[in-house]
N, C-alpha and C. Protein backbone atom coordinates (compact mmCIF):
# COMPACT_ATOMS: atom_id res chain seq x y z
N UNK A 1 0.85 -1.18 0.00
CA UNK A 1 0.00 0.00 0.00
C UNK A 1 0.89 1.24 0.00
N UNK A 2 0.49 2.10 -1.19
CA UNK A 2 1.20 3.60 -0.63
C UNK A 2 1.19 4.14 0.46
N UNK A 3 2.21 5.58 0.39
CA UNK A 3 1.55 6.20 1.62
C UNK A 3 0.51 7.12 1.54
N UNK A 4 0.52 7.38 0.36
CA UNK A 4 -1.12 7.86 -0.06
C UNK A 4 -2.17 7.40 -0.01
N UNK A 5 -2.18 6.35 -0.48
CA UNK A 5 -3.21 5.29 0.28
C UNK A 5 -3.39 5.34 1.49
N UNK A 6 -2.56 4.72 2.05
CA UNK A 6 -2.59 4.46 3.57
C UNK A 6 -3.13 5.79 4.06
N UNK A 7 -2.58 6.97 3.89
CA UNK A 7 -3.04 8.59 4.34
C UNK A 7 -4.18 8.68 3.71
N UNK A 8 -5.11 8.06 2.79
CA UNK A 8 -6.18 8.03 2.82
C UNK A 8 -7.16 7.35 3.32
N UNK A 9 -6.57 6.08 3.62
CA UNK A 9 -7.39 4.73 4.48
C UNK A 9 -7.28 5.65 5.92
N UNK A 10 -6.43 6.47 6.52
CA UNK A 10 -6.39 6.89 7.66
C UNK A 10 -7.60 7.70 7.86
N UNK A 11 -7.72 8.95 6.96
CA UNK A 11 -8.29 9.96 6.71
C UNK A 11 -9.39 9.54 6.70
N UNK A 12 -9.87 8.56 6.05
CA UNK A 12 -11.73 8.19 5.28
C UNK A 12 -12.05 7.28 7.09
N UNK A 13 -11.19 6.47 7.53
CA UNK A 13 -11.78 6.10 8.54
C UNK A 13 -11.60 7.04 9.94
N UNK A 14 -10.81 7.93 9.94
CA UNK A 14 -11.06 9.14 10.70
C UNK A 14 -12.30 10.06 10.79
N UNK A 15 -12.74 10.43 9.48
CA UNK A 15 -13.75 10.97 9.41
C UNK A 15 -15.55 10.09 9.13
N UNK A 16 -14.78 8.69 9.74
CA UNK A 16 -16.53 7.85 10.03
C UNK A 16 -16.56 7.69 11.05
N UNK A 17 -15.34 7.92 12.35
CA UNK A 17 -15.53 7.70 13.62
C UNK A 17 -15.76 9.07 14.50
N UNK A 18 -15.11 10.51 13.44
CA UNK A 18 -15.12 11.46 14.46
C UNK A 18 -16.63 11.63 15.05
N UNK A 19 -17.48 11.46 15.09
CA UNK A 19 -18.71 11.80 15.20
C UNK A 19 -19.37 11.86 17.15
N UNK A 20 -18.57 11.69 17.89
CA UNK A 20 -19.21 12.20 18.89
C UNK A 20 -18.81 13.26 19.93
N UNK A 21 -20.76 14.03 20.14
CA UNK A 21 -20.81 15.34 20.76
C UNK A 21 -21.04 16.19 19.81
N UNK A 22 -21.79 17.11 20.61
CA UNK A 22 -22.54 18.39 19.44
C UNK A 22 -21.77 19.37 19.66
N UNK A 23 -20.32 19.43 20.53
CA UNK A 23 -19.75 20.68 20.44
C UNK A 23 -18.63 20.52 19.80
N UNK A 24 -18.16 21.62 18.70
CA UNK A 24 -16.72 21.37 18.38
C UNK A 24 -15.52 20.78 19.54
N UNK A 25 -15.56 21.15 20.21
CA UNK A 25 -14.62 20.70 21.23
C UNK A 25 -14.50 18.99 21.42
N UNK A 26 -15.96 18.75 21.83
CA UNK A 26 -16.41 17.40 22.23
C UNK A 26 -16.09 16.54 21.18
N UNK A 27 -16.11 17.18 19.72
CA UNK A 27 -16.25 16.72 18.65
C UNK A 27 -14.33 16.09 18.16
N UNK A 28 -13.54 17.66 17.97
CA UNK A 28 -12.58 17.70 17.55
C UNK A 28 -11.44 16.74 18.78
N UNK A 29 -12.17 16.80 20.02
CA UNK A 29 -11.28 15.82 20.96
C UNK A 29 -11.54 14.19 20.60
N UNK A 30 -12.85 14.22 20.98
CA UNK A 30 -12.92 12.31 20.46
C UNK A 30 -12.63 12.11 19.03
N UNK A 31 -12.47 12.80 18.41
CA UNK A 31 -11.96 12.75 17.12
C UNK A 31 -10.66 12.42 16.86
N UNK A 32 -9.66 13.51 17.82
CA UNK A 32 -8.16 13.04 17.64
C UNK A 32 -7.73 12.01 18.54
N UNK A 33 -8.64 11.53 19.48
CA UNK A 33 -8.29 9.96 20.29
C UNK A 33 -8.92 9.25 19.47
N UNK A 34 -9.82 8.74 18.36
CA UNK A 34 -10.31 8.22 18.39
C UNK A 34 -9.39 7.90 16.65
N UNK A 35 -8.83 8.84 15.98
CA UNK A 35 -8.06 8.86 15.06
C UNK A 35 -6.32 8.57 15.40
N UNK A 36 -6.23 8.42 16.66
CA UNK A 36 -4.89 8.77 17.18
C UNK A 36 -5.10 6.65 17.04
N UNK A 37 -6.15 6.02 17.83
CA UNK A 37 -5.88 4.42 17.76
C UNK A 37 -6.40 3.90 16.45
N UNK A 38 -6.73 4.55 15.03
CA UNK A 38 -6.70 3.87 14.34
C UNK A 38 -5.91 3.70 13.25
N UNK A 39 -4.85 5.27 13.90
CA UNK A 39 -3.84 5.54 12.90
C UNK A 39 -2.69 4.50 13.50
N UNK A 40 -2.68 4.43 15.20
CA UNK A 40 -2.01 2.74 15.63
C UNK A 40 -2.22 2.00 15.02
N UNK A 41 -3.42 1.58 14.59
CA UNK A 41 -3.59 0.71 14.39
C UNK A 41 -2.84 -0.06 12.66
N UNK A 42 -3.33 1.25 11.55
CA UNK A 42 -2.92 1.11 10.31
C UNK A 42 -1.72 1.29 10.51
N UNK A 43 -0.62 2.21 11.59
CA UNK A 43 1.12 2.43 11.34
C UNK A 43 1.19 0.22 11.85
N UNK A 44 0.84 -0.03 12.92
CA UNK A 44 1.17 -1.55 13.13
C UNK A 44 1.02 -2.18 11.71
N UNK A 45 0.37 -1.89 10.73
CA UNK A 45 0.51 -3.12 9.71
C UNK A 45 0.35 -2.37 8.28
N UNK A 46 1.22 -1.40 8.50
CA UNK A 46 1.22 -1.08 7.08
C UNK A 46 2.71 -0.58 7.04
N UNK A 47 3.52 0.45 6.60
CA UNK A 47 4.69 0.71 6.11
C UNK A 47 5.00 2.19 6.85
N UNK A 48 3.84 2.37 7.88
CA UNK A 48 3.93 3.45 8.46
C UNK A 48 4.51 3.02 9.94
N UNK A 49 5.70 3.68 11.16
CA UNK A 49 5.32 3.48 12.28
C UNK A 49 4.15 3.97 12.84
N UNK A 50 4.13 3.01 14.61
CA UNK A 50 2.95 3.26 14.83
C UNK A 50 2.77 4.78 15.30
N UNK A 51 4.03 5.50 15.69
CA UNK A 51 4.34 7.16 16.17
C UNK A 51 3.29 7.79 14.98
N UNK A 52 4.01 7.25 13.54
CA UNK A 52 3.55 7.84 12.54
C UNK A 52 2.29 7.66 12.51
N UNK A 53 1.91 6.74 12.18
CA UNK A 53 0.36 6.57 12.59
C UNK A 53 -0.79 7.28 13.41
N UNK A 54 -0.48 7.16 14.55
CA UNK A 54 -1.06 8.50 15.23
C UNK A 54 -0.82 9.40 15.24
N UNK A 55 0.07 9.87 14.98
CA UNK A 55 0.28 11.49 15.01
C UNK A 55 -0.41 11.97 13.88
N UNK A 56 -0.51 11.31 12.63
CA UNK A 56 -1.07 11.63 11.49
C UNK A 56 -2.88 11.11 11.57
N UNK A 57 -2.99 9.89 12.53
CA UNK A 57 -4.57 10.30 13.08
C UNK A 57 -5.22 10.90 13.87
N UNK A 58 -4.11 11.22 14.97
CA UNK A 58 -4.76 12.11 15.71
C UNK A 58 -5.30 13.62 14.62
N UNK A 59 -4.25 13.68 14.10
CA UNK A 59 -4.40 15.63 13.77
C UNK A 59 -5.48 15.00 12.00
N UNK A 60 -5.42 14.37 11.74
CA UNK A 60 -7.10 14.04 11.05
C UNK A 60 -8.26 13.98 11.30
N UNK A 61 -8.28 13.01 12.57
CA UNK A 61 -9.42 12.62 13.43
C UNK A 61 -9.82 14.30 13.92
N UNK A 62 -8.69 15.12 14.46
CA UNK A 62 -9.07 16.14 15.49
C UNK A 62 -9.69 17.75 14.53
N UNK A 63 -8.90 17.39 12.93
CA UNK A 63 -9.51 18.22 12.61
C UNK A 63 -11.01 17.97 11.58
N UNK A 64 -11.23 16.54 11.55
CA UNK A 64 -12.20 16.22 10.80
C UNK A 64 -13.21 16.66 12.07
N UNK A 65 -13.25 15.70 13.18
CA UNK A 65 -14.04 16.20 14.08
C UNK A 65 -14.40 18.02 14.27
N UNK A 66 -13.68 18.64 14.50
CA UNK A 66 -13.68 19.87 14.35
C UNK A 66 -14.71 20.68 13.44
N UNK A 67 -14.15 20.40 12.46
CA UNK A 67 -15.23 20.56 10.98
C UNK A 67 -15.88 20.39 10.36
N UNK A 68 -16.30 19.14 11.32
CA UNK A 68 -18.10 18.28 10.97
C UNK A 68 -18.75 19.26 12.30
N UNK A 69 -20.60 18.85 11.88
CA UNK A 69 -21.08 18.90 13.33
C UNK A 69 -21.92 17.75 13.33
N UNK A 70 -23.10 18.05 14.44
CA UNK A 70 -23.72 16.62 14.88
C UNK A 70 -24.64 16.81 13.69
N UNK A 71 -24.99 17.48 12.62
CA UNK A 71 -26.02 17.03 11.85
C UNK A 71 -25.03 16.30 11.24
N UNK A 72 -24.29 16.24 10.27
CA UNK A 72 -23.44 15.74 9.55
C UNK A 72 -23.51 14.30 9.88
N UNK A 73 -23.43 14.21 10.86
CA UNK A 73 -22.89 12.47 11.49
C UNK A 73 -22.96 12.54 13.14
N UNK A 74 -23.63 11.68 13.51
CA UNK A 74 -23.38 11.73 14.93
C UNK A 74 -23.79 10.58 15.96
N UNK A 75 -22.61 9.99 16.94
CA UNK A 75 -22.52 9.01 17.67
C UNK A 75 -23.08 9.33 18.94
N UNK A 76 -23.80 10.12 19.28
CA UNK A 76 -23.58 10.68 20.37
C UNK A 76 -23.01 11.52 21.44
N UNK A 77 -23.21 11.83 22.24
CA UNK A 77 -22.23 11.86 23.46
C UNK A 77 -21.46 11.37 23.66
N UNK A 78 -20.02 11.89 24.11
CA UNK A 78 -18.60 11.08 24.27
C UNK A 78 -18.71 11.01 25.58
N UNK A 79 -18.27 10.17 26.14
CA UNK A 79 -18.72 9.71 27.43
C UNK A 79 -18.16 10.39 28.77
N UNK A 80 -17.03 11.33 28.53
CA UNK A 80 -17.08 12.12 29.57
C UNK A 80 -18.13 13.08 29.43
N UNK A 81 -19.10 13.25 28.28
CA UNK A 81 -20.17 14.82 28.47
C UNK A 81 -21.19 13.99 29.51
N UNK A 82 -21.34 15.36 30.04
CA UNK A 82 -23.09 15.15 31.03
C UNK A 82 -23.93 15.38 30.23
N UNK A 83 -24.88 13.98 31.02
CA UNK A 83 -26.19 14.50 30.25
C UNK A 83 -26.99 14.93 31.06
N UNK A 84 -27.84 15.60 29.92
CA UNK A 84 -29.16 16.26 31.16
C UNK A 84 -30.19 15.28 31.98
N UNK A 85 -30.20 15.80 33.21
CA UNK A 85 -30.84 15.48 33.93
C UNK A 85 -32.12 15.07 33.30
N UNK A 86 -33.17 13.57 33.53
CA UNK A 86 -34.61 13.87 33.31
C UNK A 86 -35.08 14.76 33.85
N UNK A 87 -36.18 15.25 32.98
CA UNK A 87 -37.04 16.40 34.25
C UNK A 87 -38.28 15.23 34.87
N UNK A 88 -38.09 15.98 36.29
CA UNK A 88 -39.33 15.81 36.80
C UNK A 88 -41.14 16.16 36.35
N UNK A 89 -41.82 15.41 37.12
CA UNK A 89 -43.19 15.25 36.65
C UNK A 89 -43.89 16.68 36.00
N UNK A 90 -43.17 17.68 37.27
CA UNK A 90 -43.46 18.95 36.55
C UNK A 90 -43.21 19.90 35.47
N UNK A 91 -41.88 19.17 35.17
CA UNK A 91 -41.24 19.79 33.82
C UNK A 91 -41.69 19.89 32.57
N UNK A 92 -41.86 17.61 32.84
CA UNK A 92 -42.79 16.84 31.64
C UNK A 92 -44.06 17.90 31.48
N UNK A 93 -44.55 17.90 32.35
CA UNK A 93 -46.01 18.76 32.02
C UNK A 93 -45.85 19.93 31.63
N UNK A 94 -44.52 20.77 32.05
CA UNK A 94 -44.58 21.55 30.97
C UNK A 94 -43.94 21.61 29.99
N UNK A 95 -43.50 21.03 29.43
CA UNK A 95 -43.20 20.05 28.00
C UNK A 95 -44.24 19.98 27.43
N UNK A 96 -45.43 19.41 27.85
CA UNK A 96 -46.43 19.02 26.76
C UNK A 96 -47.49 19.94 26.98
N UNK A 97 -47.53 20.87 27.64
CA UNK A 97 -48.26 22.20 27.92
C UNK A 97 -48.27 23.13 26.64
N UNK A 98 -46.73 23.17 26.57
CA UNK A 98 -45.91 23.96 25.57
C UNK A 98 -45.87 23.52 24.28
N UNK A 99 -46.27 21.99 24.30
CA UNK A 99 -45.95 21.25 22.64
C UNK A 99 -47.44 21.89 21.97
N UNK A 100 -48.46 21.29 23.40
CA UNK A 100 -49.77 21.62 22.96
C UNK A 100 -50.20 22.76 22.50
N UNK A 101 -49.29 23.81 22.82
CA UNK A 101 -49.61 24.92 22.49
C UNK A 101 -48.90 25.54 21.14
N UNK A 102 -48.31 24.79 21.04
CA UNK A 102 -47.15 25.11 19.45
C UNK A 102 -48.28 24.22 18.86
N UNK A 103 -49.15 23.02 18.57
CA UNK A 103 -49.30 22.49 17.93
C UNK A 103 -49.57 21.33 18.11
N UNK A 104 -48.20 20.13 18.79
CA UNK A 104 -47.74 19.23 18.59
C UNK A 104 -49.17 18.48 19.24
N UNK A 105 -48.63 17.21 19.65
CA UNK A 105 -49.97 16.51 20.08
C UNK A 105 -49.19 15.50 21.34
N UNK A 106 -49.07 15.75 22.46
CA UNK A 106 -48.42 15.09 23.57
C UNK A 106 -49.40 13.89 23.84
N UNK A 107 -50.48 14.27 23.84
CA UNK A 107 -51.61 13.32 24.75
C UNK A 107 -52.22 14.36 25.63
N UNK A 108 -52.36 13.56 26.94
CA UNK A 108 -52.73 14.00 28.07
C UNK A 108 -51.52 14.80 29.14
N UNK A 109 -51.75 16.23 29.22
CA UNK A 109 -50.92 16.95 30.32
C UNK A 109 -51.17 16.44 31.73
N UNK A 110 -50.44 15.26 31.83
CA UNK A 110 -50.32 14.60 33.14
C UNK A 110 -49.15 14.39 33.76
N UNK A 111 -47.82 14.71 33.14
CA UNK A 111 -46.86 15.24 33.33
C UNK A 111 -45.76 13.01 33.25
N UNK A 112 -46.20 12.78 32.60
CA UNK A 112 -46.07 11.19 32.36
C UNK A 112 -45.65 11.21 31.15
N UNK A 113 -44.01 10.86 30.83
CA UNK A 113 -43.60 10.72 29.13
C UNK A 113 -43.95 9.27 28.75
N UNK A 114 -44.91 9.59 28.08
CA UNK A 114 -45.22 8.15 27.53
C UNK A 114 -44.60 8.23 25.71
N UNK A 115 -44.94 7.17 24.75
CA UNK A 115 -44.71 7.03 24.00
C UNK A 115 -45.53 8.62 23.01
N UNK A 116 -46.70 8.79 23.01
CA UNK A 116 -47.18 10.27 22.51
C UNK A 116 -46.45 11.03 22.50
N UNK A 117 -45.72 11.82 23.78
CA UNK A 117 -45.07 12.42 24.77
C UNK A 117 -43.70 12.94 23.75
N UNK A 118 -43.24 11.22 23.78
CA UNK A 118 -41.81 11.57 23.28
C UNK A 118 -41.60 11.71 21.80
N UNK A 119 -43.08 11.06 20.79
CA UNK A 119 -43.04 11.46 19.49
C UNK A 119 -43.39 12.69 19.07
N UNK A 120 -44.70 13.60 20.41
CA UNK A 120 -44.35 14.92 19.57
C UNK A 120 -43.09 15.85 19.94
N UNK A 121 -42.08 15.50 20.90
CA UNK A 121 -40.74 16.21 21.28
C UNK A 121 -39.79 15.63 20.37
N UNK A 122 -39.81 14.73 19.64
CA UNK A 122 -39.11 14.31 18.87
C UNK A 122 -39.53 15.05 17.29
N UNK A 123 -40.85 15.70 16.88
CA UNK A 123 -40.86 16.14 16.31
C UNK A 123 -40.36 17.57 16.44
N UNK A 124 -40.81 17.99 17.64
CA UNK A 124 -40.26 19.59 17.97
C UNK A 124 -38.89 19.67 17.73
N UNK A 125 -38.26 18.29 18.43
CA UNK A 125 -36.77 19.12 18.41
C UNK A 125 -36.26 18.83 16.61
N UNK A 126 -36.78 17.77 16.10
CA UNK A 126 -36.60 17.49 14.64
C UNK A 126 -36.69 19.09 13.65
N UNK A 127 -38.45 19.72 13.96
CA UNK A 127 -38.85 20.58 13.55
C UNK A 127 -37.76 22.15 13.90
N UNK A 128 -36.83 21.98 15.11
CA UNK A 128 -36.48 23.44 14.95
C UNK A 128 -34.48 23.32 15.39
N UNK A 129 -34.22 22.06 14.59
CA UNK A 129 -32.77 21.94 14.31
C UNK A 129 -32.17 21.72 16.13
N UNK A 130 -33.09 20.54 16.67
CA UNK A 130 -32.30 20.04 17.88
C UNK A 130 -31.68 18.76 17.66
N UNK A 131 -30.86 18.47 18.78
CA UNK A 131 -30.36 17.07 19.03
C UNK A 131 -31.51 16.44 18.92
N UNK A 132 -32.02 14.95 18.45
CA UNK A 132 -33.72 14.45 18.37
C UNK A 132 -33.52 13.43 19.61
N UNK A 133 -33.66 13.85 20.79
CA UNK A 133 -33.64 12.29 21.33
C UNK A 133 -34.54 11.83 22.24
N UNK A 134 -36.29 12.32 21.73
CA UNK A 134 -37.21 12.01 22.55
C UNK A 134 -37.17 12.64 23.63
N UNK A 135 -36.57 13.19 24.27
CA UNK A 135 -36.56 13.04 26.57
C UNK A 135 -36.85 14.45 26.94
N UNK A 136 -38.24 14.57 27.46
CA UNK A 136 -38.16 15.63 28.18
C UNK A 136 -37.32 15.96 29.31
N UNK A 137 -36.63 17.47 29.33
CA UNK A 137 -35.84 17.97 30.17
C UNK A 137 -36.61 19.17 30.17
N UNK A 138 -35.60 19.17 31.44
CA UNK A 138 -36.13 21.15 31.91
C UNK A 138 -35.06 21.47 30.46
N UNK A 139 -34.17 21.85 30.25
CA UNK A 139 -33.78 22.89 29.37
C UNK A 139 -34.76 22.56 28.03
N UNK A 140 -35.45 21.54 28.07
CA UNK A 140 -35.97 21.34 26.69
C UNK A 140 -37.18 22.37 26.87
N UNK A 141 -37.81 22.48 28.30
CA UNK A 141 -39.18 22.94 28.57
C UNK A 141 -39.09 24.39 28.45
N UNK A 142 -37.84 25.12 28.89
CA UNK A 142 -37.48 26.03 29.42
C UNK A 142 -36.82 26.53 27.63
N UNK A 143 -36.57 25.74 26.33
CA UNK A 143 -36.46 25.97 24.76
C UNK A 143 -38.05 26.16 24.51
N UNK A 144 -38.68 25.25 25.19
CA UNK A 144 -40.03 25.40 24.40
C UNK A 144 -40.73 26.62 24.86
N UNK A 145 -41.10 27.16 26.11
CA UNK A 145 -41.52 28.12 26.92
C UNK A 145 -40.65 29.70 25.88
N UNK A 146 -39.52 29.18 25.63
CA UNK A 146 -38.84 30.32 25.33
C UNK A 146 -39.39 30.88 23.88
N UNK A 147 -40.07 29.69 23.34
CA UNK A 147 -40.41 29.73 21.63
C UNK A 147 -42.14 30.53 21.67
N UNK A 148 -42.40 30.15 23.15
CA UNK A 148 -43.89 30.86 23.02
C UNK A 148 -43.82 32.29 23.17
N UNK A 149 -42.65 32.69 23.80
CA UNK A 149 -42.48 34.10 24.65
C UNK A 149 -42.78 35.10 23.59
């Protein structure tokens, strides 16, 4: 294999793993660890050392990550990010207080995420360029409250 090759086998699988976290940071870091062991991995069995290898995946991985975002591609959360807290019963309710009032169709304001619940928040956050991941939170309630203001 060249080293063009190979600097491209690095590169193309750098930029299918950078994908987790919605912040550049979150992004461009698991990116260059996550490009740093697969550029180990290709320097172990190709014509590259393994130094070479990572150093040349890390700074791929870190700037592919960088220069994607989470629409582009996305794994999630990298596992040092926090996630948000569920909200409590009262939050939920106003979650679907707020959907109901944009539109959406929660069900019943009983403050209970049921399956309804989480398909019309999954449309909201779909509908106005959020992370989509079903779960009422206070910051979600406290986005929606903010959209009625």
């Amino acid at each position: 294999m060249t080293r063009l090759k190979q600097l491209g086998a690095l590169s193309l699988a750098a930029l299918l793993l950078t994908a987790c976290g919605s912040s550049t940071g979150d992004r461009a870091a698991s990116g260059a660890g996550i490009g740093a062991g697969v550029g180990a991995a290709i320097g172990a069995v190709t014509g590259l050392s393994i130094l070479q290898g990572v150093v040349i995946g890390a700074a791929a991985g870190g700037l592919t990550g960088g220069l994607t975002d989470a629409s582009t591609i996305n794994l999630g959360d990298p596992i040092w990010a926090t996630k948000s807290q569920p909200a409590n019963a009262g939050a939920v309710s106003r979650v679907q207080a707020a959907l109901t009032r944009l539109g959406y169709d929660p069900g019943p304001i009983d403050g209970v995420q049921g399956p309804k619940t989480e398909q019309a928040i999954r449309s909201y956050q779909r509908n106005n360029g959020l992370v989509v991941d079903g779960r009422a939170t206070a910051e979600l309630a406290q986005h929606l409250e903010n959209k009625l203001s």
